[in-house]
Protein backbone atom coordinates (compact mmCIF):
# COMPACT_ATOMS: atom_id res chain seq x y z
CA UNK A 1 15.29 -4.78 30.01
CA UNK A 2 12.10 -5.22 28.00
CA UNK A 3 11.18 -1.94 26.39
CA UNK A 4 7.70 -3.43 26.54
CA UNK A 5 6.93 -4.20 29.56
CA UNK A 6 5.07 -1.29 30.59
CA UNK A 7 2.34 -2.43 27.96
CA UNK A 8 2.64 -5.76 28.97
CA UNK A 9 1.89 -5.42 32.45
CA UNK A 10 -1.03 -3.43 31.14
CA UNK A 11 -1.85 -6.63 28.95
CA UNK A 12 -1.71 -8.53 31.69
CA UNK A 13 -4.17 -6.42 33.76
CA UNK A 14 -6.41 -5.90 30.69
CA UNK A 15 -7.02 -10.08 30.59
CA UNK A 16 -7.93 -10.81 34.03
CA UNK A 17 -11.38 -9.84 33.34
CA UNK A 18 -11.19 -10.59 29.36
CA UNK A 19 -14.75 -11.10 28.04
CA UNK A 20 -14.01 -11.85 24.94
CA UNK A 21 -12.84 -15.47 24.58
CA UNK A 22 -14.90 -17.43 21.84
CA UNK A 23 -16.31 -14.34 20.64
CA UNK A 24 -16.98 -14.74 17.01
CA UNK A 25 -15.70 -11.42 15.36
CA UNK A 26 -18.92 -10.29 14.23
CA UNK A 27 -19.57 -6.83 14.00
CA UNK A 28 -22.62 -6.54 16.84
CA UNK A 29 -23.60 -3.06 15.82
CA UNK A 30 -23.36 -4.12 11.81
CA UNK A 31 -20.29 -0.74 11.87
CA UNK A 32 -17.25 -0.66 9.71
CA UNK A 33 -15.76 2.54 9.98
CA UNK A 34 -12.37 3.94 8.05
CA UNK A 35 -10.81 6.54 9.95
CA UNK A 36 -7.16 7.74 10.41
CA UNK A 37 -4.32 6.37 12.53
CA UNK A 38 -4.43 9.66 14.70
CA UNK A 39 -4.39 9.04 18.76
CA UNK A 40 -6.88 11.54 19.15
CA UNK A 41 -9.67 9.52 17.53
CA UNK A 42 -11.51 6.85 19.57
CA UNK A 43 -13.81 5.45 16.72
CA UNK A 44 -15.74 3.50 19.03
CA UNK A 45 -16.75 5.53 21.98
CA UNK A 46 -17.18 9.04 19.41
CA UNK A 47 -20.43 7.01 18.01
CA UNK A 48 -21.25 5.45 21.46
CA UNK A 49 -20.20 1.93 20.65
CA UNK A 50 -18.00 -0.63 22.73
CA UNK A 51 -15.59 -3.35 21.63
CA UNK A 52 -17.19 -5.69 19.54
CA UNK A 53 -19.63 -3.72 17.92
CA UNK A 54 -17.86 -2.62 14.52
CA UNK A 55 -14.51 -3.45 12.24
CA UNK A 56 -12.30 -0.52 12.38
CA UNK A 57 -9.83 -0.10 9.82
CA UNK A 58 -7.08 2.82 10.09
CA UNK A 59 -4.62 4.55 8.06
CA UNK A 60 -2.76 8.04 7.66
CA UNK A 61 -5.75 10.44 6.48
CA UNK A 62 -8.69 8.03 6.41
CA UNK A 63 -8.43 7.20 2.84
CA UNK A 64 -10.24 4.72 1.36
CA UNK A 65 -6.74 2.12 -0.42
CA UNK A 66 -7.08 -0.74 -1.40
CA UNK A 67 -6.63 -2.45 1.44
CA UNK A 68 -9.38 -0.89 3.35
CA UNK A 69 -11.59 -1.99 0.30
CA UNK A 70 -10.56 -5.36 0.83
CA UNK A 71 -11.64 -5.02 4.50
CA UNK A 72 -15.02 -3.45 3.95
CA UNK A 73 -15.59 -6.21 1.63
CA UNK A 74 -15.05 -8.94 4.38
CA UNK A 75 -17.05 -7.12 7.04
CA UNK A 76 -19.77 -6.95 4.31
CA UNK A 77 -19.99 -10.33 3.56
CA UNK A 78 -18.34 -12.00 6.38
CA UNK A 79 -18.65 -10.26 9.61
CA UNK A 80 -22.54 -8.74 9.79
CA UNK A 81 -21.64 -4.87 8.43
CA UNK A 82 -24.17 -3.39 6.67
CA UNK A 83 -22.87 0.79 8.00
CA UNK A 84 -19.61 2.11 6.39
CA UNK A 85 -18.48 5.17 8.05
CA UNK A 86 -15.61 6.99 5.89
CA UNK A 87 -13.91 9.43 8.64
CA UNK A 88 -10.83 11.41 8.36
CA UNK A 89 -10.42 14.74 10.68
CA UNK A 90 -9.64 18.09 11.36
CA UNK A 91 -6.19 19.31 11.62
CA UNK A 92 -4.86 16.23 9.57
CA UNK A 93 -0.55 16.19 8.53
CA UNK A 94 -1.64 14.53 5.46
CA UNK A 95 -4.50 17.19 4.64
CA UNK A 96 -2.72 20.27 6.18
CA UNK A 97 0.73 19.61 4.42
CA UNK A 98 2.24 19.27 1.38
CA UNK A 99 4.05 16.02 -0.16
CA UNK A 100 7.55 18.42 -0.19
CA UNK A 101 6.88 19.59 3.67
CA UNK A 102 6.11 15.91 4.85
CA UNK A 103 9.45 14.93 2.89
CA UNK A 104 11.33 17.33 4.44
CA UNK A 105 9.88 16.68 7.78
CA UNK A 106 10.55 13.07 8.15
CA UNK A 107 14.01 13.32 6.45
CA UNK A 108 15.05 15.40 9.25
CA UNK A 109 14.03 13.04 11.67
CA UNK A 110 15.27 10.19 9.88
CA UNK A 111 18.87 12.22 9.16
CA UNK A 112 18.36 10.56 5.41
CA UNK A 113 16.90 11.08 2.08
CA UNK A 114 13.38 10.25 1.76
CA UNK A 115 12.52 11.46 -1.91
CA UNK A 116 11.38 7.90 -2.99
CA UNK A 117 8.74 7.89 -0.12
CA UNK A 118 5.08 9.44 -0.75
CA UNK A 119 3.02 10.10 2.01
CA UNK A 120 -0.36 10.65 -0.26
CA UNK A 121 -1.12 13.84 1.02
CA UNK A 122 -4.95 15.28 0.50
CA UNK A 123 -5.09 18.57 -1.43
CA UNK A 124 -9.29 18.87 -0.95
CA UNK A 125 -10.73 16.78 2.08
CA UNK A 126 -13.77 17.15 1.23
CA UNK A 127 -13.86 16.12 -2.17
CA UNK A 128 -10.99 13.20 -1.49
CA UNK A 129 -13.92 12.20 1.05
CA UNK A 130 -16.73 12.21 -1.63
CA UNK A 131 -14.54 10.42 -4.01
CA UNK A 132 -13.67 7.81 -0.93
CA UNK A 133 -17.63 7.21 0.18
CA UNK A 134 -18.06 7.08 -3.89
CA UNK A 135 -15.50 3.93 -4.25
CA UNK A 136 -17.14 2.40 -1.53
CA UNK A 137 -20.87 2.82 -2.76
CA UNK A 138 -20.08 1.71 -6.38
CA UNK A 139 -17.46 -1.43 -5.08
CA UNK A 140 -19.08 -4.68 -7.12
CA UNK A 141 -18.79 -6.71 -4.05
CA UNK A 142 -20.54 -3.93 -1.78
CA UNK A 143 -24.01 -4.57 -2.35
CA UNK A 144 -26.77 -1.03 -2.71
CA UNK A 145 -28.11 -2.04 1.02
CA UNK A 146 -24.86 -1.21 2.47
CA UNK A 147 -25.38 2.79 3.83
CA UNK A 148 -21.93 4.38 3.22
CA UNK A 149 -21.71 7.86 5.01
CA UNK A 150 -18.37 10.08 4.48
CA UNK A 151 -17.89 12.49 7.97
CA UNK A 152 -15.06 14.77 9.06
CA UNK A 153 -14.45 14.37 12.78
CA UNK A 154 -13.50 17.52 14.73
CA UNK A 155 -10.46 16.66 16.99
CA UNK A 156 -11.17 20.10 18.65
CA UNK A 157 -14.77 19.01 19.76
CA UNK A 158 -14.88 15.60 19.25
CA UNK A 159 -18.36 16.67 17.18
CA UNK A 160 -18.65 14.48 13.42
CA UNK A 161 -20.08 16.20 10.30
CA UNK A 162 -21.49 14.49 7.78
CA UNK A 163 -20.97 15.56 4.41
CA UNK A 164 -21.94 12.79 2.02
């Protein structure tokens, strides 16, 4: 049996009306936006935008790594962004716990020792955000007429605040 196929099936109903064939990968709305891996976010529809229209990049707590500078730097040059939105959210595990409580967490799900794993938690959201818009903004290959925004989505209301 195909653990899989539920989502497959889906897949399968998902492509009989598939639009997207020979689309270019563009970003239509000119959107990148770095928000957490949390299934409570939709990043598209929360700023009223469809598939197509921006390059999403996701990760535990939003953060701005390296590789998500390597994808804003594509979308900038590449793929018609000229909008950064930096978004983590409300009620985060990587902004609401410690590195010790995450460790202990996942080791007793995983029934093993986990000390060697870090889970880059975020002591201050706020100011990890400010510092995260700030690495963006000042990138060399991110040019001053890219707008970089940092906002804290509110999983609660689905309402975004900007802060920087």
């Amino acid at each position: 049996m195909n653990t899989f196929e539920d989502l497959l099936s889906a897949n399968r109903e998902f492509a009989t009306d598939f639009a997207f064939g020979g689309f270019d990968g563009i970003a239509k709305a000119g959107v990148a936006i770095v928000t957490c891996m949390d299934s409570r976010i939709d990043p598209l529809r929360m700023i009223g935008l469809q598939a197509g229209d921006a390059k999403i990049f996701r990760n535990p707590g939003g953060r701005v790594t390296e590789a998500a500078l390597e994808a804003i730097v594509l979308a900038v040059h590449l793929l018609n962004v000229d909008r950064v939105l930096v978004v983590p959210h409300t009620r985060c595990a990587v902004a609401s716990n410690t590195e010790e409580v995450l460790r202990e967490k996942v080791a007793e799900s995983a029934g093993t020792d986990v000390t060697w794993q870090r889970f880059h938690v975020i002591e201050d959201q706020v100011a990890t955000l400010g510092l995260d818009v700030h690495r963006v903004a000042s990138h060399p290959l991110v040019p001053d007429s890219v707008q970089v925004g940092g906002f804290v989505y509110d999983v609660d209301t689905g309402l975004l605040e900007q802060k920087y």
